[in-house]
Protein backbone atom coordinates (compact mmCIF):
# COMPACT_ATOMS: atom_id res chain seq x y z
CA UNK A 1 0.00 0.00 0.00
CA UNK A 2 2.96 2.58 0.89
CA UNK A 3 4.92 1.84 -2.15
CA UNK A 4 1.44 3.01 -4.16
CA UNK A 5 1.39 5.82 -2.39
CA UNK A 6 5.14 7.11 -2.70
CA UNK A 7 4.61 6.02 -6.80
CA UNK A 8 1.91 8.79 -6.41
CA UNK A 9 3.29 11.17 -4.62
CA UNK A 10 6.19 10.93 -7.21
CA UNK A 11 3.77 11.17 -10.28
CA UNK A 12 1.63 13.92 -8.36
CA UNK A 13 5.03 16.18 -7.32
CA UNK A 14 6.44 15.58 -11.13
CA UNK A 15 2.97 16.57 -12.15
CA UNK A 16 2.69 19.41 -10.69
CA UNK A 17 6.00 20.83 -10.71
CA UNK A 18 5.39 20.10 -14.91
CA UNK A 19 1.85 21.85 -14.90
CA UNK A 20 3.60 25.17 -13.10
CA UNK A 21 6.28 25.07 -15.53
CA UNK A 22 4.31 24.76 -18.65
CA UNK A 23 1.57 27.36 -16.99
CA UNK A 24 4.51 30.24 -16.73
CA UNK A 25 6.69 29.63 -19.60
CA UNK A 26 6.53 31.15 -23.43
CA UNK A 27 7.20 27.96 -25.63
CA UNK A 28 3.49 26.78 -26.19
CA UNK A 29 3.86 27.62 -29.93
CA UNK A 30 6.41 28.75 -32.44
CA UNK A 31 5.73 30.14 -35.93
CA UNK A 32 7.64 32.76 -38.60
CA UNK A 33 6.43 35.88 -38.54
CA UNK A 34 7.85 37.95 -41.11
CA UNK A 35 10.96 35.94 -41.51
CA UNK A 36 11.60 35.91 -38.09
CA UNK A 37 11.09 33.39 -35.50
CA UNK A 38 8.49 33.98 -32.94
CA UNK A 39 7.14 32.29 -29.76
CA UNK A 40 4.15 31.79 -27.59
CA UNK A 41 2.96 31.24 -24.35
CA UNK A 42 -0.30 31.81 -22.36
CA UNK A 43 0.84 35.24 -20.85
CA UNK A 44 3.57 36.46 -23.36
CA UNK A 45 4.47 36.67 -26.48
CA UNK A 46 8.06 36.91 -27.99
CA UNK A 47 8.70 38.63 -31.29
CA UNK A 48 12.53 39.50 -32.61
CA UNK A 49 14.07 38.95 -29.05
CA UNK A 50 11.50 41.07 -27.72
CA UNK A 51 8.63 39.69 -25.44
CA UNK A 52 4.99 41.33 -25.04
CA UNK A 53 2.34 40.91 -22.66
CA UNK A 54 -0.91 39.47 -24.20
CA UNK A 55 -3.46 41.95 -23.30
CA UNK A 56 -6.40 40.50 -25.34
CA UNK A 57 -9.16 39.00 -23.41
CA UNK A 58 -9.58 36.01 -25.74
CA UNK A 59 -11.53 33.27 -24.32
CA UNK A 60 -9.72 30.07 -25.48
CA UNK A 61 -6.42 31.90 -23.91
CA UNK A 62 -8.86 32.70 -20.68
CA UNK A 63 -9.96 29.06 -20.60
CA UNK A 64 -6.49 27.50 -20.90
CA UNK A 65 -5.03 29.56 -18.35
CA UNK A 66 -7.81 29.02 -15.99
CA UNK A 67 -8.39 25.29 -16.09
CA UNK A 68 -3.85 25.07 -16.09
CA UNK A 69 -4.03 26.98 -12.97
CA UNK A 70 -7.19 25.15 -11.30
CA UNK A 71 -5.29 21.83 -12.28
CA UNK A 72 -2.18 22.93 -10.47
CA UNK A 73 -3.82 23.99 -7.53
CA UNK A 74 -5.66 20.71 -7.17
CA UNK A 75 -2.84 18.51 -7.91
CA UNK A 76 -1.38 20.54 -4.66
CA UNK A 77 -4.38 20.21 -2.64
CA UNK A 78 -3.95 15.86 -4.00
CA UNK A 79 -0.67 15.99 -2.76
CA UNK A 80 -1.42 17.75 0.87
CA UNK A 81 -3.99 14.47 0.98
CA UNK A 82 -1.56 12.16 -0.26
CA UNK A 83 1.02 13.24 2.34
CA UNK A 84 -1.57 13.19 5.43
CA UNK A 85 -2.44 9.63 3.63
CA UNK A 86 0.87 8.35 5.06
CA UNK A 87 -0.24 8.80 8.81
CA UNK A 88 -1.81 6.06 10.86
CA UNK A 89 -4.66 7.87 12.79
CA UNK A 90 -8.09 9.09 11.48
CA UNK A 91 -10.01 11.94 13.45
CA UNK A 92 -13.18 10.57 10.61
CA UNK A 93 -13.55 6.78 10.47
CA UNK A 94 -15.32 7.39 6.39
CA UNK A 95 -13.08 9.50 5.11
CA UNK A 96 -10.17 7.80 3.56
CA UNK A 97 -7.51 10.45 2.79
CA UNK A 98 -6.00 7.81 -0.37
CA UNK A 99 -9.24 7.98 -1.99
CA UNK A 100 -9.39 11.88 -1.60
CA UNK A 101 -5.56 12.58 -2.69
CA UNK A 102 -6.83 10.01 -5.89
CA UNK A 103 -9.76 11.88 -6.42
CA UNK A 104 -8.02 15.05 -6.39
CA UNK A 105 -5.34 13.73 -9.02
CA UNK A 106 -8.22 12.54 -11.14
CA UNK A 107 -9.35 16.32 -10.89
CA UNK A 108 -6.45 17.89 -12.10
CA UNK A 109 -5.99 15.33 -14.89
CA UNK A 110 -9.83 16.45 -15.88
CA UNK A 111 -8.77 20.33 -15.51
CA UNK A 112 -5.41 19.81 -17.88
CA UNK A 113 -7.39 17.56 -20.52
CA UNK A 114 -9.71 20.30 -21.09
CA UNK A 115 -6.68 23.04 -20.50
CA UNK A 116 -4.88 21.27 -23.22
CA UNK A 117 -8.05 20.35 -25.55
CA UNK A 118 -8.73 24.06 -25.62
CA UNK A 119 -5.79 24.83 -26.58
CA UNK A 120 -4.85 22.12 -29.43
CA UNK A 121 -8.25 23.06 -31.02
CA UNK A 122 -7.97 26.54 -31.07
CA UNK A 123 -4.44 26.32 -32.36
CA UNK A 124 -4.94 23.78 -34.89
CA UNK A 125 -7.95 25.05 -36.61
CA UNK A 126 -7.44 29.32 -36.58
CA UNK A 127 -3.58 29.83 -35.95
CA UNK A 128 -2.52 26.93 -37.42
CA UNK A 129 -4.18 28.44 -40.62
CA UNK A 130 -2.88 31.71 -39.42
CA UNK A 131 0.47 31.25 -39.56
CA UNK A 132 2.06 28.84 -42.12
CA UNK A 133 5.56 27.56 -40.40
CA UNK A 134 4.10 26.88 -36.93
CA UNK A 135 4.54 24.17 -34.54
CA UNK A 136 3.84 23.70 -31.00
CA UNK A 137 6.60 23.76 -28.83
CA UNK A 138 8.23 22.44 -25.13
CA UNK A 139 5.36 23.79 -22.88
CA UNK A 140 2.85 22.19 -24.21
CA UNK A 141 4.41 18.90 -24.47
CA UNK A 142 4.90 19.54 -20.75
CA UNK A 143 1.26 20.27 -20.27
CA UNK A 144 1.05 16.75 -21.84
CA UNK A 145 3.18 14.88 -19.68
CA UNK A 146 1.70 16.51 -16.47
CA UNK A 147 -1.70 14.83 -17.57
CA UNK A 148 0.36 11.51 -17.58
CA UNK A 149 1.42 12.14 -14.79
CA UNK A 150 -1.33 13.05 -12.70
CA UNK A 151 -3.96 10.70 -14.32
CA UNK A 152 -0.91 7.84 -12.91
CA UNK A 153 -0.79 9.34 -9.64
CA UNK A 154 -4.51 9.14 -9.78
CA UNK A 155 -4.41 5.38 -10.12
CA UNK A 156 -1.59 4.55 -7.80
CA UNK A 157 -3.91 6.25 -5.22
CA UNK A 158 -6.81 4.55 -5.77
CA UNK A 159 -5.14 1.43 -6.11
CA UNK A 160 -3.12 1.85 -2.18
CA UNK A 161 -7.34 2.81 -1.38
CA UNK A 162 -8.37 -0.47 -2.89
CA UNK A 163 -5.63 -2.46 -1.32
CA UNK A 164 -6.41 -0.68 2.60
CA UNK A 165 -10.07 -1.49 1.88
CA UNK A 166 -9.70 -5.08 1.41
CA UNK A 167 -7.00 -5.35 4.19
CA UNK A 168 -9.42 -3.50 6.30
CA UNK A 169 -12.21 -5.89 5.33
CA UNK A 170 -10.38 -9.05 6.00
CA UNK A 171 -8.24 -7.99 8.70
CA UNK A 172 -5.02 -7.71 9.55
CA UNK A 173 -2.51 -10.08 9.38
């Protein structure tokens, strides 16, 4: 049961270190503007060596940023749960603090698939046809892997929940 918790608290810490870093940094997308290469993120963009704030209110940028963020912050809440998970005593005898770190994991996977989905379909069918040399770039892939890795430290969870439940219903040995 331990050993599925650490692998989760691994995933879950890797996950959420990855969803930060992909949140903050400007390498969601490159393109050629002009002949020159240009970059962009979900709070900047970077033009000629120069970098802009994005001050349009566009709603797939909106959504992305808000769903990242919410992902993040309940990958962090998962972990807090997934940490208590590791002690012995209960103050409520129903609530199972495995099951609520796996739940929370499962959240933030939910919260970056849509993050991500947003953003792929926005990209791909109106700045994709935009710009003509684009690809996307090093964040996003991160954005990727930190749904890997969250949706795994979902299931390590729930699997250390599954295993206490059945030692709890058969006893200890």
């Amino acid at each position: 049961m331990h050993s599925f918790m650490g692998g989760g608290l691994f995933c879950a810490i890797v996950g959420n270190i990855l969803l930060v870093v992909s949140t903050a940094t400007d390498y969601w997308m490159q393109y050629r503007l002009s002949g020159s290469f240009a970059h962009q993120g979900l709070w900047r963009y970077c033009m000629s060596g120069k970098c802009y704030m994005q001050t349009d209110s566009i709603a797939y940028w909106n959504a992305t940023r808000a769903f990242m963020i919410l992902s993040a912050m309940s990958c962090f809440a998962g972990i807090i749960a997934g940490i208590l998970s590791f002690a012995h005593f209960s103050a409520f005898e129903r609530f199972n603090r495995s099951f609520a770190a796996g739940i929370m994991f499962f959240v933030s996977t939910l919260f970056v698939l849509l993050a991500m989905a947003i953003y792929t379909g926005v990209t791909v069918n109106f700045l994709g046809k935009r710009f003509g040399d684009w690809r996307f770039s090093w964040s996003y892939i991160l954005g990727w892997v930190a749904l890997l890795m969250t949706f795994f430290a979902g299931i390590f969870y729930m699997c250390a929940y599954r295993i206490h439940e059945c030692r709890r219903v058969v006893g200890p040995r």
